[in-house]
Protein backbone atom coordinates (compact mmCIF):
# COMPACT_ATOMS: atom_id res chain seq x y z
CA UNK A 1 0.00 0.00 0.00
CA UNK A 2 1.14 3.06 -1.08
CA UNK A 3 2.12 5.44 2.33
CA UNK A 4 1.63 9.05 0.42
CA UNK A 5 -2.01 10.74 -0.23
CA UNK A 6 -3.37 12.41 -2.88
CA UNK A 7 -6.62 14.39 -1.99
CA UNK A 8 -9.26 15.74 -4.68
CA UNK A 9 -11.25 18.26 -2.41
CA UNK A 10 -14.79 19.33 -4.31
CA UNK A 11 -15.66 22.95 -3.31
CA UNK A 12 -18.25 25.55 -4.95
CA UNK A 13 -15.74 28.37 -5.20
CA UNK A 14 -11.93 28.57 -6.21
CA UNK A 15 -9.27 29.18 -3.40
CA UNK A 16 -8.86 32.76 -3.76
CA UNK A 17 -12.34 33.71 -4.42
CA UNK A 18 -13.73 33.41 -0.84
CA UNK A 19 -13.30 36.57 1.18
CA UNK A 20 -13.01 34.77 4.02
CA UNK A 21 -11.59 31.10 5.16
CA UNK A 22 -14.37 28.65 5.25
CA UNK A 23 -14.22 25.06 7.31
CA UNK A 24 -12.91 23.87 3.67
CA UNK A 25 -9.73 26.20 3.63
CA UNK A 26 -9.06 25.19 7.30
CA UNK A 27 -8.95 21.89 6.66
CA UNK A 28 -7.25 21.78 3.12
CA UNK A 29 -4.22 23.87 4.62
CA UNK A 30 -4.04 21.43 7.36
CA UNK A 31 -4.21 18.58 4.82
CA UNK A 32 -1.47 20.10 2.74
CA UNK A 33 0.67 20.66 5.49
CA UNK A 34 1.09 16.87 6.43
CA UNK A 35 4.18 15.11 5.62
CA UNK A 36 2.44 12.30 3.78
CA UNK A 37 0.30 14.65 1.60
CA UNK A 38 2.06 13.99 -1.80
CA UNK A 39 -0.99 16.39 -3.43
CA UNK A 40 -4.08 18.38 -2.78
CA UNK A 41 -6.09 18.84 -6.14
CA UNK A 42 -9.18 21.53 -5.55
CA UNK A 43 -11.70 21.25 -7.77
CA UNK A 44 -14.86 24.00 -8.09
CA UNK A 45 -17.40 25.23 -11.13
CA UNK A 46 -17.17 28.27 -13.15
CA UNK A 47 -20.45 29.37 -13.92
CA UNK A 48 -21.39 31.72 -17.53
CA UNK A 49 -24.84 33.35 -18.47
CA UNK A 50 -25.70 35.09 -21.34
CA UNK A 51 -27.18 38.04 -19.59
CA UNK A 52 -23.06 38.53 -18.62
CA UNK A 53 -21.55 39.67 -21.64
CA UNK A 54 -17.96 38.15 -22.01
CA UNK A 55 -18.57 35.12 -19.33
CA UNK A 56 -18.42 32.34 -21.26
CA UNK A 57 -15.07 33.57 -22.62
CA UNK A 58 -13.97 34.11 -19.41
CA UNK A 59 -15.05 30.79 -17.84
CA UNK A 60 -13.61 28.98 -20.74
CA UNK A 61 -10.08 30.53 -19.84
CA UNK A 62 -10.25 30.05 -16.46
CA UNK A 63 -11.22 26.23 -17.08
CA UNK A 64 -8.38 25.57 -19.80
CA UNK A 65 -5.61 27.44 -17.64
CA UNK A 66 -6.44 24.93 -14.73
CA UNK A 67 -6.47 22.26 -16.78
CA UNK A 68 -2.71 22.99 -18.18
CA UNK A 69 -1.62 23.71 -15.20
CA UNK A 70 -2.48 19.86 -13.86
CA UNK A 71 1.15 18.13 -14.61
CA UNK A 72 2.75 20.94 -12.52
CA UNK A 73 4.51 19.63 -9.67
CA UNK A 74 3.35 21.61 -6.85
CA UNK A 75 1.88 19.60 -4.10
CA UNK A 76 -1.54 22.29 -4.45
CA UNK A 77 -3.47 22.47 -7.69
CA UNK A 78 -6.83 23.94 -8.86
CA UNK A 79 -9.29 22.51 -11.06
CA UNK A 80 -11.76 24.77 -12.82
CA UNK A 81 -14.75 22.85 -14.20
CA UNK A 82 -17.91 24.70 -16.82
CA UNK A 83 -21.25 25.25 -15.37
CA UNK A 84 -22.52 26.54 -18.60
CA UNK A 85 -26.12 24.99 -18.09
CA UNK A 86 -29.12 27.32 -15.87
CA UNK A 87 -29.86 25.21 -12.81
CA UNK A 88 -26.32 24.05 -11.61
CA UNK A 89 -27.23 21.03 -13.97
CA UNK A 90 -23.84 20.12 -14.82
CA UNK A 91 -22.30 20.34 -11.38
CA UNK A 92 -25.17 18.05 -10.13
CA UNK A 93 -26.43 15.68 -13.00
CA UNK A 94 -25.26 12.25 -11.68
CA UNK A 95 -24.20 11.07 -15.71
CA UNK A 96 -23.60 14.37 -17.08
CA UNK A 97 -20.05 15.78 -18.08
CA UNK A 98 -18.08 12.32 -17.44
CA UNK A 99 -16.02 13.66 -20.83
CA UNK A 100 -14.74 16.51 -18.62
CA UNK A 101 -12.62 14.29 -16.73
CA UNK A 102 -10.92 12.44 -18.82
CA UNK A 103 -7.69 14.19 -18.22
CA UNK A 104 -8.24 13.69 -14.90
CA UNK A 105 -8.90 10.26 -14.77
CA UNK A 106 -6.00 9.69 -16.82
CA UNK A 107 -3.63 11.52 -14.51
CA UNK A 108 -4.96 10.08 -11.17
CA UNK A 109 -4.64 6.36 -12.73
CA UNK A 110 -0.72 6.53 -12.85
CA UNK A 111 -0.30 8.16 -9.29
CA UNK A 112 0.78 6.01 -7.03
CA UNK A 113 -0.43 7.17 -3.81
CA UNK A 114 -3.55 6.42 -1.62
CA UNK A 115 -6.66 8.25 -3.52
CA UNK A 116 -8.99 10.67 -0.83
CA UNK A 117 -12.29 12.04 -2.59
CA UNK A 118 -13.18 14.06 -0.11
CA UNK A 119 -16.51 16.19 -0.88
CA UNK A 120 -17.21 19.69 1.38
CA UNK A 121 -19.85 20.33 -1.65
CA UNK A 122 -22.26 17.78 -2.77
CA UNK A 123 -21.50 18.49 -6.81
CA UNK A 124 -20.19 15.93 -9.14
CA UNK A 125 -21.58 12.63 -7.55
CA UNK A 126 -20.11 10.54 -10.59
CA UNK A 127 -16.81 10.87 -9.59
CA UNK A 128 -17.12 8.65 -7.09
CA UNK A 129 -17.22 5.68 -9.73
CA UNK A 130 -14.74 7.53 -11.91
CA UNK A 131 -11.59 5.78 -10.47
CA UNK A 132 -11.18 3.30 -7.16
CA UNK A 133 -10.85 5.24 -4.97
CA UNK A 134 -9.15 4.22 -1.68
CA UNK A 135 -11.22 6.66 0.43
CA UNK A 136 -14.48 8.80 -0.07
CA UNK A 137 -15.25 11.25 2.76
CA UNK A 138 -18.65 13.97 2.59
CA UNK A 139 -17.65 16.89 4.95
CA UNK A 140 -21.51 18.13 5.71
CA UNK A 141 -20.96 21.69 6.65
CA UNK A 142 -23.74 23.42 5.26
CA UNK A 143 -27.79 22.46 4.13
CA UNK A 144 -27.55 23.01 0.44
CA UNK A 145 -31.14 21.81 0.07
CA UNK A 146 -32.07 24.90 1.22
CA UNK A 147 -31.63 29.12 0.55
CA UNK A 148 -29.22 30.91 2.54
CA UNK A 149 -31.66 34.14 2.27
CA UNK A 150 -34.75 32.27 3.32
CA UNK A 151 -36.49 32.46 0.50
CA UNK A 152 -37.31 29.49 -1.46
CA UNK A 153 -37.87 30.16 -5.57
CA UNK A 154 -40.48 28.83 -7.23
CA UNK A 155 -38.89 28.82 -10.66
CA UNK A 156 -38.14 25.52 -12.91
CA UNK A 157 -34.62 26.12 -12.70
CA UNK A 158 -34.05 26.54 -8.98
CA UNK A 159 -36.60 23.44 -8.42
CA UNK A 160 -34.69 21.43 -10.71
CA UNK A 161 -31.44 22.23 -9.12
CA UNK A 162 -32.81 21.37 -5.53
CA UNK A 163 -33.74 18.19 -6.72
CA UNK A 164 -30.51 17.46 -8.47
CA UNK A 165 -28.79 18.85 -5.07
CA UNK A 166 -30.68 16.32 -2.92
CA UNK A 167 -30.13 13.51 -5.72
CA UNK A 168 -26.37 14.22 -5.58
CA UNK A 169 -25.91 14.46 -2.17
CA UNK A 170 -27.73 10.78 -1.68
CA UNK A 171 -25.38 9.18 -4.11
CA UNK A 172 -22.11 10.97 -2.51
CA UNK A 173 -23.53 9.60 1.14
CA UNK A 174 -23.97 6.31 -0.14
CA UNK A 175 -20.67 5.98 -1.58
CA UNK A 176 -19.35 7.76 1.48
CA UNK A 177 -16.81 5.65 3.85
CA UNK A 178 -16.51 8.72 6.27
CA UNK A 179 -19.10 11.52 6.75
CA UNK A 180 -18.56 14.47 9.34
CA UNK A 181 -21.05 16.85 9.96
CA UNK A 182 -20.54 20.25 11.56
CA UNK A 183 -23.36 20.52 13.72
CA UNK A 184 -25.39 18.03 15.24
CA UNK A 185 -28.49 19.16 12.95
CA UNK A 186 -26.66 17.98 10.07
CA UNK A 187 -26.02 14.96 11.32
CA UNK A 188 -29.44 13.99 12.17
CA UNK A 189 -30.14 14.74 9.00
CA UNK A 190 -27.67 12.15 7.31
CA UNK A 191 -29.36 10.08 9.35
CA UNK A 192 -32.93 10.39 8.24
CA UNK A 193 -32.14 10.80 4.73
CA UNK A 194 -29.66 7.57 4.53
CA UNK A 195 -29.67 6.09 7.99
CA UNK A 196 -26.10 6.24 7.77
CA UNK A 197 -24.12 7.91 10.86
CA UNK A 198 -21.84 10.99 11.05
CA UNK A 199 -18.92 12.27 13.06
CA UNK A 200 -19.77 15.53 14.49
CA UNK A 201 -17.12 17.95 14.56
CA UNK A 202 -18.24 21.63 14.94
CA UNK A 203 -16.37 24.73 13.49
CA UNK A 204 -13.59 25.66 15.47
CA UNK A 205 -10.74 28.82 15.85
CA UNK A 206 -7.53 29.25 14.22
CA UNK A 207 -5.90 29.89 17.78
CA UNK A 208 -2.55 30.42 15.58
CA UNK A 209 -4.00 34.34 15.28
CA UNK A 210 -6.95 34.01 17.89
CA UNK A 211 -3.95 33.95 20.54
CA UNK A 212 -2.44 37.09 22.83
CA UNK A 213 0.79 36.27 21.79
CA UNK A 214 0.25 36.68 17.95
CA UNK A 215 -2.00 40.10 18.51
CA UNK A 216 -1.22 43.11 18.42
CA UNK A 217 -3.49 44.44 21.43
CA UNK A 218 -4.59 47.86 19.93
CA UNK A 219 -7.91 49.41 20.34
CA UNK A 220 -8.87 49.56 16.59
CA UNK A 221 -12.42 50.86 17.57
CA UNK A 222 -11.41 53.66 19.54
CA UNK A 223 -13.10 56.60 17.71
CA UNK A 224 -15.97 54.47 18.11
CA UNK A 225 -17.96 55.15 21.76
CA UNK A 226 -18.71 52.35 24.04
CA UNK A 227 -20.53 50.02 24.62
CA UNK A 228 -19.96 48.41 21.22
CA UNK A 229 -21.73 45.21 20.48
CA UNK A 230 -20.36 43.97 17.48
CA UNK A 231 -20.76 41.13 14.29
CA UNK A 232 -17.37 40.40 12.77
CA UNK A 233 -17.85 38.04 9.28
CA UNK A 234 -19.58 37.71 5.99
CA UNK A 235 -22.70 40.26 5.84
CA UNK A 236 -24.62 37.54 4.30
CA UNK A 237 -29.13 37.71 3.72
CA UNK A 238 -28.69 34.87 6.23
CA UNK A 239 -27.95 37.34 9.11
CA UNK A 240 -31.15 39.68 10.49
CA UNK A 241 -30.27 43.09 9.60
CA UNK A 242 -33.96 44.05 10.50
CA UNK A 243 -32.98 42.84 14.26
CA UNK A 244 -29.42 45.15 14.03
CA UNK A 245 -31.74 47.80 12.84
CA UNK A 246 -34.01 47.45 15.43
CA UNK A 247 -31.48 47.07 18.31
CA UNK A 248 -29.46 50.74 16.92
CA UNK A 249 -33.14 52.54 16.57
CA UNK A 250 -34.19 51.30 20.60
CA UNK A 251 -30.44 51.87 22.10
CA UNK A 252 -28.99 55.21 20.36
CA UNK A 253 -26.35 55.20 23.42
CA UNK A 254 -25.00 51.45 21.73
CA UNK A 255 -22.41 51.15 18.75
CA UNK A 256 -23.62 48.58 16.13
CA UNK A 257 -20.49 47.87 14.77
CA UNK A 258 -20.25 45.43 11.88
CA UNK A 259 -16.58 44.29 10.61
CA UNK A 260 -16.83 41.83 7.01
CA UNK A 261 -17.35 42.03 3.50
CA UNK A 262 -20.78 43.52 2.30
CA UNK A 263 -22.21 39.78 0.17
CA UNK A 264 -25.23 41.99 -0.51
CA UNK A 265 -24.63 43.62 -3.03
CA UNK A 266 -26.11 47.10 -1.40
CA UNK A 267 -29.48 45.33 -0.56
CA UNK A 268 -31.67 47.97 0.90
CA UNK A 269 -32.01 46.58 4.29
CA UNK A 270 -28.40 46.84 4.64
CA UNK A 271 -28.36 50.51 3.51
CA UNK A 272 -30.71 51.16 5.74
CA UNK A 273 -29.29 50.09 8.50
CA UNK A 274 -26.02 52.35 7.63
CA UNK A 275 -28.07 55.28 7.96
CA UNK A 276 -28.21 54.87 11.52
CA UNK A 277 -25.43 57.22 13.41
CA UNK A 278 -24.97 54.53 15.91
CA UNK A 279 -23.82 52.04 13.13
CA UNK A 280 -20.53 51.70 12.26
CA UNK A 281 -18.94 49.59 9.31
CA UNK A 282 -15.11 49.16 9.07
CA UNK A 283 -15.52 46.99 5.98
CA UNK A 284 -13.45 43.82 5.26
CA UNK A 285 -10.41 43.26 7.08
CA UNK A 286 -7.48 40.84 6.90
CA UNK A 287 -7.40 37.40 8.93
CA UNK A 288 -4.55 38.85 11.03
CA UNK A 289 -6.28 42.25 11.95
CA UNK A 290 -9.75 40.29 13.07
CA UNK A 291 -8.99 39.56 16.60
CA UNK A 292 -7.96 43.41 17.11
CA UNK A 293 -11.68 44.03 16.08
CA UNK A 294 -13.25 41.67 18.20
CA UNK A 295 -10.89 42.55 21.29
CA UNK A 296 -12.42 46.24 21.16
CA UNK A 297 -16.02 44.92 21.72
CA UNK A 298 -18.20 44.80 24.52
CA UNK A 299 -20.25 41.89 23.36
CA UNK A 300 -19.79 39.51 20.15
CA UNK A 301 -23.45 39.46 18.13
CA UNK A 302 -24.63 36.64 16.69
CA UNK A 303 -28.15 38.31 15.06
CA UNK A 304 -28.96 34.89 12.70
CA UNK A 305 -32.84 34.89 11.21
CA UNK A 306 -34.89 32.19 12.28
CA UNK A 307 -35.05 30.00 9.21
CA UNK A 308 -34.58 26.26 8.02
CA UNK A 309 -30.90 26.80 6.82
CA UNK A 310 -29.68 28.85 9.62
CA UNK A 311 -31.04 25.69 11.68
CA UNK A 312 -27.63 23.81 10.06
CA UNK A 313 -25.17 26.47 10.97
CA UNK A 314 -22.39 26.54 13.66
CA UNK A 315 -20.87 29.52 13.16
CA UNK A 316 -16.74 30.02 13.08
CA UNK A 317 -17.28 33.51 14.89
CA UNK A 318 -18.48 32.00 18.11
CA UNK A 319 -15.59 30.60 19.20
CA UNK A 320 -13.19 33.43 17.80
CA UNK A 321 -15.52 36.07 20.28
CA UNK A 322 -14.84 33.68 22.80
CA UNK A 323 -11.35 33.36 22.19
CA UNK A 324 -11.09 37.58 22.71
CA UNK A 325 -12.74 37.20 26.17
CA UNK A 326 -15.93 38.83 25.46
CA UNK A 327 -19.71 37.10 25.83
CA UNK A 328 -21.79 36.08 23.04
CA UNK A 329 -25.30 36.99 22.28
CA UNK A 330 -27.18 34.95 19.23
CA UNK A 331 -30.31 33.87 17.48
CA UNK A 332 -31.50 31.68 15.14
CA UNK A 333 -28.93 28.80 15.43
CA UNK A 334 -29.83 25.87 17.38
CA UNK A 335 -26.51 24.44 17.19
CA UNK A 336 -25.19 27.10 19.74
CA UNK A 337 -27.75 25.92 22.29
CA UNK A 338 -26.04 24.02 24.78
CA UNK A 339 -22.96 26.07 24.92
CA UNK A 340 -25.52 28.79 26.81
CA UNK A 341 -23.66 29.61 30.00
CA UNK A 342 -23.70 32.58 32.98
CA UNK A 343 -21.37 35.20 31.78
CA UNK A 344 -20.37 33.50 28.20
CA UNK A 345 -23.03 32.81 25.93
CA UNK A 346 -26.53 33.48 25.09
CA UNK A 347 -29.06 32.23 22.88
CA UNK A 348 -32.40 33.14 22.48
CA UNK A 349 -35.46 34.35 20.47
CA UNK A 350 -35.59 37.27 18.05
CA UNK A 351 -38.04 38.91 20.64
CA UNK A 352 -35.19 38.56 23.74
CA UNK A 353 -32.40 39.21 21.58
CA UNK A 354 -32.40 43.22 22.99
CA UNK A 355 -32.54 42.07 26.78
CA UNK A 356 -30.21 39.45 26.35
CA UNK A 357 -27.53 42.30 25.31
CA UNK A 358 -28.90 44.35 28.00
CA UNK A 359 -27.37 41.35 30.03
CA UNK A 360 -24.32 40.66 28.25
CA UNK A 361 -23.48 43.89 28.34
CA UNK A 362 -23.63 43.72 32.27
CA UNK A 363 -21.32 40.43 31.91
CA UNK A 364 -19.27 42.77 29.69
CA UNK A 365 -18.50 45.30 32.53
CA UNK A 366 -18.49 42.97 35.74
CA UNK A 367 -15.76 42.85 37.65
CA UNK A 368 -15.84 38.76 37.68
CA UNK A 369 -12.51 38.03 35.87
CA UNK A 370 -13.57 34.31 35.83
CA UNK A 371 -15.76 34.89 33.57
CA UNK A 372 -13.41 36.01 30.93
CA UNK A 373 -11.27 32.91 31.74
CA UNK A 374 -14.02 30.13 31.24
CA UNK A 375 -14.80 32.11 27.59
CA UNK A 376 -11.06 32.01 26.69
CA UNK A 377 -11.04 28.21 27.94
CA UNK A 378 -14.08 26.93 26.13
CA UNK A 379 -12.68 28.61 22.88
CA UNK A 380 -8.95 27.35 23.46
CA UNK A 381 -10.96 23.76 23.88
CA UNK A 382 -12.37 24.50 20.14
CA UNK A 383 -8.81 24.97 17.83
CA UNK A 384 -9.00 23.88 14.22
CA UNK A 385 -5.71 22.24 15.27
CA UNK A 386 -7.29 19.87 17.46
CA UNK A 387 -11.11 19.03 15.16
CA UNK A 388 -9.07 18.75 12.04
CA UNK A 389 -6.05 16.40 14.21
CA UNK A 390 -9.66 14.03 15.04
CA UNK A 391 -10.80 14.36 10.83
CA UNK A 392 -7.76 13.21 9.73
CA UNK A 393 -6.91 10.67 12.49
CA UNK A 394 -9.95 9.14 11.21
CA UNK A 395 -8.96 9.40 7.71
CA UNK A 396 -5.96 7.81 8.22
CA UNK A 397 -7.96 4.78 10.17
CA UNK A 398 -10.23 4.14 7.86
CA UNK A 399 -7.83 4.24 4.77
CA UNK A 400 -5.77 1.81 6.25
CA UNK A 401 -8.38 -0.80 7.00
């Protein structure tokens, strides 16, 4: 048996095009830092539409430049595939687009080295019959059945791709030796749809930047008066800007300050909420700088809307507020539930959300240092290091067997 790995990682975006590092990016740097990792091959769609002019010639290049770049020895590659069809058809059709990876095929049968399909998107289900593989792992981190806004279309196109999502995530759990699931939800729901179990292993913090001594322990907010109760990630339709809006219109003595990348695209409800003078947006920031933004807050906001796909999510940000010592206040996600503690964390319903700042905010400014310790603890408990040490120690026992 060969004692080297090669991993093919399916994602829906390329490496550089995520603002932020996903659960995927964590664990495909930790994967490519391993001694035994002989290759990492990342493989994501590029989608075209004709009401974009010049994005079919620009998804063609991207897909042929990835494609010559696949003999290069460097132990990290990317893999650009066409999505060229409305509906996601041809990331999700279980028999469509086997010509596509040919080259592929042709270049992972003369590697020697033990072969990891490991899925953290449920697109191309066929390629888990395109080779033998020695290993196929689904990573469930998100509910791809369902909209991230809430809103469920009613359109031919989006139906047919739910279906075709649901029909490709079957096959890929079937064929699955190893499936993880980052919350507990998720893993319930392997079980209902398949009856097949999952390893939970929730999102965790990079304590490599998350820790005092790799800060730089400056008060990046300080033009900005207390108390500041802050969200620090992706502004995404998933989080309740209406609830934000509400808590800066009630509480003109509190900062709203929000720290990430606007994923809105200028959506009125986000403009709106701008307006306010208590609201504050720094915009995106680098990975480095993000604990420096978090360390200047009074309390770490977790404002999630109450719908089916929020019900899935375990967010990265609660343990990186943790890890800066300052409580937690959310909404919305069930999977934060039983980490609810005096003086750390919070969860309740949209309706409570304003008096369970109130309270956090006392937490905040209590003189009870042990409470700062047990939130540091729990989040020092939670490093990527440590989740993705248990993912691959698995791996490694199951390829083995």
């Amino acid at each position: 048996m060969a004692s080297s790995f090669l991993f093919v990682i399916i994602a829906p975006l390329s490496w550089a095009r995520s603002k932020i590092k996903f659960r995927r990016h964590r664990l495909a740097e930790y994967l490519k830092q391993q001694k035994d990792t002989a290759e990492l091959i990342w493989i994501y769609p590029v989608s075209a539409s004709l009401r974009i002019t010049g994005s079919f010639g620009k998804a063609k290049k991207e897909v042929s430049h990835t494609f010559d770049n696949l003999d290069k020895k460097n132990v990290f590659k990317e893999l650009a595939l066409p999505d060229l069809m409305p509906g996601r058809y041809m990331q999700f059709k279980a028999t469509f687009g086997n010509l596509t990876f040919l080259k592929l095929k042709k270049y992972l049968d003369n590697y020697v080295a033990n072969k990891i399909l490991l899925y953290t998107y449920p697109a191309y289900p066929y390629l888990v019959n395109m080779i033998n593989w020695d290993l196929v792992i689904y990573d469930y981190s998100d509910l791809w059945t369902e909209p991230s806004g809430g809103s469920r279309s009613d359109t031919f196109s989006a139906i047919t791709a739910n279906s075709l999502i649901f029909s490709a995530e079957k096959k890929i759990v079937d064929k699955s030796k190893i499936i993880f699931a980052s919350s507990d939800f998720l893993a319930a729901r392997i079980e209902k749809i398949s009856c097949r179990k999952a390893v939970t292993i929730e999102n965790g913090v990079d304590l490599f930047y998350f820790s005092d001594q790799n800060r730089n322990n400056y008060n990046v907010l300080q033009k900005i008066p207390h108390p500041r109760l802050g969200y620090v990630g992706a502004l995404r339709s998933k989080i309740d800007f209406a609830l934000l809006d509400e808590l800066a219109v009630q509480n003109p003595g509190w900062s709203i300050v929000l720290t990430g990348p606007d994923c809105l695209n200028n959506k009125a409800v986000f403009q709106k909420l701008l307006q306010k003078e208590n609201v504050f947006w720094t915009g995106e920031v680098q990975q480095q700088e993000i604990p420096d933004y978090i360390k200047s807050l009074d309390v770490g906001l977790l404002p999630y809307r109450e719908i089916e796909y929020n019900k899935a999510v375990f967010p990265i940000k609660f343990y990186e507020y943790l890890s800066q010592g300052i409580p937690v206040v959310g909404c919305g996600i069930p999977s934060t539930k039983k980490y609810a503690a005096k003086g750390i964390y919070l969860h309740v319903e949209r309706e409570k959300y304003m008096e369970a700042c109130q309270k956090a905010l006392a937490w905040a400014g209590a003189a009870e240092e042990d409470f700062t310790a047990k939130r540091v603890k729990l989040a020092r408990e939670a490093g990527w290091d440590n989740k993705l040490a248990q993912m691959l120690e698995k791996l490694k026992e199951q390829s083995y067997n």
